[in-house]
Protein backbone atom coordinates (compact mmCIF):
# COMPACT_ATOMS: atom_id res chain seq x y z
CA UNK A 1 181.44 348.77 218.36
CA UNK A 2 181.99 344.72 217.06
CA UNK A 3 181.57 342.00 219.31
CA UNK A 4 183.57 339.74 219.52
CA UNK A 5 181.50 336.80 217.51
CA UNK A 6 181.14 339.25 214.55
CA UNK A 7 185.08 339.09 214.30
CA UNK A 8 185.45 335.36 214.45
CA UNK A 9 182.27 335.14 211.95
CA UNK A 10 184.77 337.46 209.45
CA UNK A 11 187.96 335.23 210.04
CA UNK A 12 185.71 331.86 209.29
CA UNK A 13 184.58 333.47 206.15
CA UNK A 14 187.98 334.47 205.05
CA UNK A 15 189.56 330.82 206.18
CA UNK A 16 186.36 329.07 203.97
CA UNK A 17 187.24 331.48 200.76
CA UNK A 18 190.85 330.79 201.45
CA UNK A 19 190.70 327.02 201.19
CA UNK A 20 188.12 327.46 198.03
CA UNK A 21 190.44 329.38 196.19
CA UNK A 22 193.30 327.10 196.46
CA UNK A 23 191.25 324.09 195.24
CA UNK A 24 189.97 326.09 192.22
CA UNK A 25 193.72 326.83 191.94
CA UNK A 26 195.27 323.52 192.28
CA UNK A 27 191.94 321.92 189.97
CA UNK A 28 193.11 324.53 187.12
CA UNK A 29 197.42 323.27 187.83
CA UNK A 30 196.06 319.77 186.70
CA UNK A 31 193.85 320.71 184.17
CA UNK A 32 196.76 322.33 182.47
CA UNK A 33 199.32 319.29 183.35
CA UNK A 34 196.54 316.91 181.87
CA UNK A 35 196.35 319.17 178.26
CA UNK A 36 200.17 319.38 178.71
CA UNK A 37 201.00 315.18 179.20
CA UNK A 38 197.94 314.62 176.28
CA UNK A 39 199.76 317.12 173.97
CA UNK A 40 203.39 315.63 174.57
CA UNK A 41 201.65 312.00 173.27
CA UNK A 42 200.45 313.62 170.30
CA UNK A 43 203.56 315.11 169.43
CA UNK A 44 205.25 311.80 169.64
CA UNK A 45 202.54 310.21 167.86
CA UNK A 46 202.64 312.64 164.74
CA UNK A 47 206.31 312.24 164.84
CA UNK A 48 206.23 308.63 164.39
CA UNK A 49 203.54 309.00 162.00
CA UNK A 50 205.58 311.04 159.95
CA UNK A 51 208.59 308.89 160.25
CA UNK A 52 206.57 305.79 159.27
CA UNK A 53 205.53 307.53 155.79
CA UNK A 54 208.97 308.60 155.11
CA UNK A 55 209.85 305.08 155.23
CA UNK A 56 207.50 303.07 153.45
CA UNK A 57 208.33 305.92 150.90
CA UNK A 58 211.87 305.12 151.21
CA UNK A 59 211.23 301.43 150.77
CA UNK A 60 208.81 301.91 147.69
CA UNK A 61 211.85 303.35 146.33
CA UNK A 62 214.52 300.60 147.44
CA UNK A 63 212.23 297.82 145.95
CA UNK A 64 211.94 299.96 142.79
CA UNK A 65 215.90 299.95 142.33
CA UNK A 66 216.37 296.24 143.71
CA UNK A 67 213.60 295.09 141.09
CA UNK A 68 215.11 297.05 138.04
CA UNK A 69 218.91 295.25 138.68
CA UNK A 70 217.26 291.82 138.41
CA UNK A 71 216.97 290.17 135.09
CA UNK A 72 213.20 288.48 135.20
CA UNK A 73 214.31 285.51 133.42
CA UNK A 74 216.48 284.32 136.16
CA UNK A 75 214.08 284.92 138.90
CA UNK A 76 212.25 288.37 140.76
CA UNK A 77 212.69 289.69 143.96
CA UNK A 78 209.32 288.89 145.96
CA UNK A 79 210.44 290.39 149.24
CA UNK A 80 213.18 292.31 150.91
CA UNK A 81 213.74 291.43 154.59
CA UNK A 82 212.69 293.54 157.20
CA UNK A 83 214.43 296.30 158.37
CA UNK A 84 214.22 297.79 161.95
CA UNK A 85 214.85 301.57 162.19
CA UNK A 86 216.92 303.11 163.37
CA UNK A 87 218.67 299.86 164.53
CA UNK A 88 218.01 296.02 165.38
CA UNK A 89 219.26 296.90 168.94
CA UNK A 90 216.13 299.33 170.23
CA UNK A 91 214.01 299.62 166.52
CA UNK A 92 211.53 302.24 166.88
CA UNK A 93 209.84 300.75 163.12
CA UNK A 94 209.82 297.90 161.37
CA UNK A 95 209.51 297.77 157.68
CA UNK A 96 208.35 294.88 155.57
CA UNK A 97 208.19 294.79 151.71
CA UNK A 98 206.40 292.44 149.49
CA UNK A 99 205.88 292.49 145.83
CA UNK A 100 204.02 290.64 143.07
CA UNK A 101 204.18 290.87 139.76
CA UNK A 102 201.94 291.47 136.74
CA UNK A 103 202.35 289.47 133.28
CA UNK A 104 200.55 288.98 129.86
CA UNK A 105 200.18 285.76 128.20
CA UNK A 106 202.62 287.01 125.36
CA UNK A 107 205.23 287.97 128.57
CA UNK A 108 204.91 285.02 130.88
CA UNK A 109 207.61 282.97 128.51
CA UNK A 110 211.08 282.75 129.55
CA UNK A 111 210.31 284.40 132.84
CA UNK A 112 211.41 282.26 136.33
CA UNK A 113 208.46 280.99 138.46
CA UNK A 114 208.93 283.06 140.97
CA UNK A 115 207.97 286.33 138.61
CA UNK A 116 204.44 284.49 138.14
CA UNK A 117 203.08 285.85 141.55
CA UNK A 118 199.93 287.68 140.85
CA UNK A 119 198.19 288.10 137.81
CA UNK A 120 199.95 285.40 135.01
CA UNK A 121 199.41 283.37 132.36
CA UNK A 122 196.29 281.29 133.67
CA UNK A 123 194.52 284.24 135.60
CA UNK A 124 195.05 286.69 132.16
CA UNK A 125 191.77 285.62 130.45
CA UNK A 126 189.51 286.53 133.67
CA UNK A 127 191.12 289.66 134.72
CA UNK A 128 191.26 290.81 131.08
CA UNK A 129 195.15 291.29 130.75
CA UNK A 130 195.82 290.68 127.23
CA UNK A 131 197.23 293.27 125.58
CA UNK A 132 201.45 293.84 126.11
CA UNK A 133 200.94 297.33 126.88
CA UNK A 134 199.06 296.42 130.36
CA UNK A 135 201.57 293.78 130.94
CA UNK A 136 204.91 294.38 133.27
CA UNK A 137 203.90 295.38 136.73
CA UNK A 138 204.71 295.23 140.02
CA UNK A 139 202.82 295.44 142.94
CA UNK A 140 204.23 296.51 145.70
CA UNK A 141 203.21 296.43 149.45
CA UNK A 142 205.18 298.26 151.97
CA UNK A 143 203.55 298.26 155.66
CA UNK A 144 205.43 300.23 158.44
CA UNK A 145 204.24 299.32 162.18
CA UNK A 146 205.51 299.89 165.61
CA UNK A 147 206.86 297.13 167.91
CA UNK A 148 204.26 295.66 170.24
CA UNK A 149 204.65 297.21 173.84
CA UNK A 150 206.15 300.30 172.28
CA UNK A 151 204.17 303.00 172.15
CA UNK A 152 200.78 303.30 173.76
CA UNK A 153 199.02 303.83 170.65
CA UNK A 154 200.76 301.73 167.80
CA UNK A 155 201.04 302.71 164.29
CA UNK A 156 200.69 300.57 161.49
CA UNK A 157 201.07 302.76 157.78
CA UNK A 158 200.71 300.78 154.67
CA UNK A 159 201.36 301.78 151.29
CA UNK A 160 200.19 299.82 147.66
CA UNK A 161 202.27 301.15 144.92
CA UNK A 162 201.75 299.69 141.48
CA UNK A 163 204.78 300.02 139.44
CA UNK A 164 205.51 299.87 135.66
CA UNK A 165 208.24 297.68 134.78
């Protein structure tokens, strides 16, 4: 026959492993919210990522075209103006193009002053751009970046092309 203190010993017990269980329980619920909030940020991350090295791709290519309808001799494009995508209103990126260009000494006559950005006449000798062949270039810079305050983490892509003209 129990007594009556070996019952009330068994219902402590089962209260104590009753209250552990529900912490393991509830510790393992915000484990998996944590990995489940982290992974959402990442997602959104790599999309943006993505996004921003679509556009600076994109751009490389706009600069490209803008550069080839523009006669050299009556001035080159050094920069197109930023663009905020997907609009000015709430952009998610902004994009900002720069470009410089790349002469011989043989090339450098005729051309406006504003083609005469990186490597001209006067630098030719020391960076050993004589020949006609290595002359007509373009550098162009295209960096990508996030707002400030945006996103937790911002991103900031850049992309160097160096273009034959």
């Amino acid at each position: 026959m129990q007594t009556q203190s070996h019952i009330l010993k068994r219902k402590g017990f089962a209260l104590i492993s009753a209250v552990f269980l529900l912490i393991l329980i509830s510790s393992m619920l915000l484990t998996m919210l944590s990995l489940s909030t982290e992974t959402a940020k990442r997602t959104v991350n790599d999309y943006l990522n993505e996004q921003a090295v679509l556009l600076a791709y994109g751009a490389t290519e706009q600069a490209v075209l803008a550069i080839t309808g523009t006669d050299p001799t009556s001035g080159c494009i050094q920069s197109i103006p930023s663009v905020n995508y997907p609009d000015t209103g709430s952009p998610i990126l902004t994009v900002s193009t720069t470009m410089r260009y790349i002469w011989s000494n043989s090339q450098t006559a005729g051309l406006d002053s504003t083609c005469l950005g990186y490597i001209d006449s006067s630098q030719a000798a020391e960076n050993q751009l004589t020949t006609d062949e290595s002359s007509g270039a373009v550098v162009i810079d295209v960096v990508v970046s996030t707002p400030s305050g945006f996103v937790d983490e911002p991103i900031r892509f850049h992309r160097r092309t160096l273009q034959k003209l």
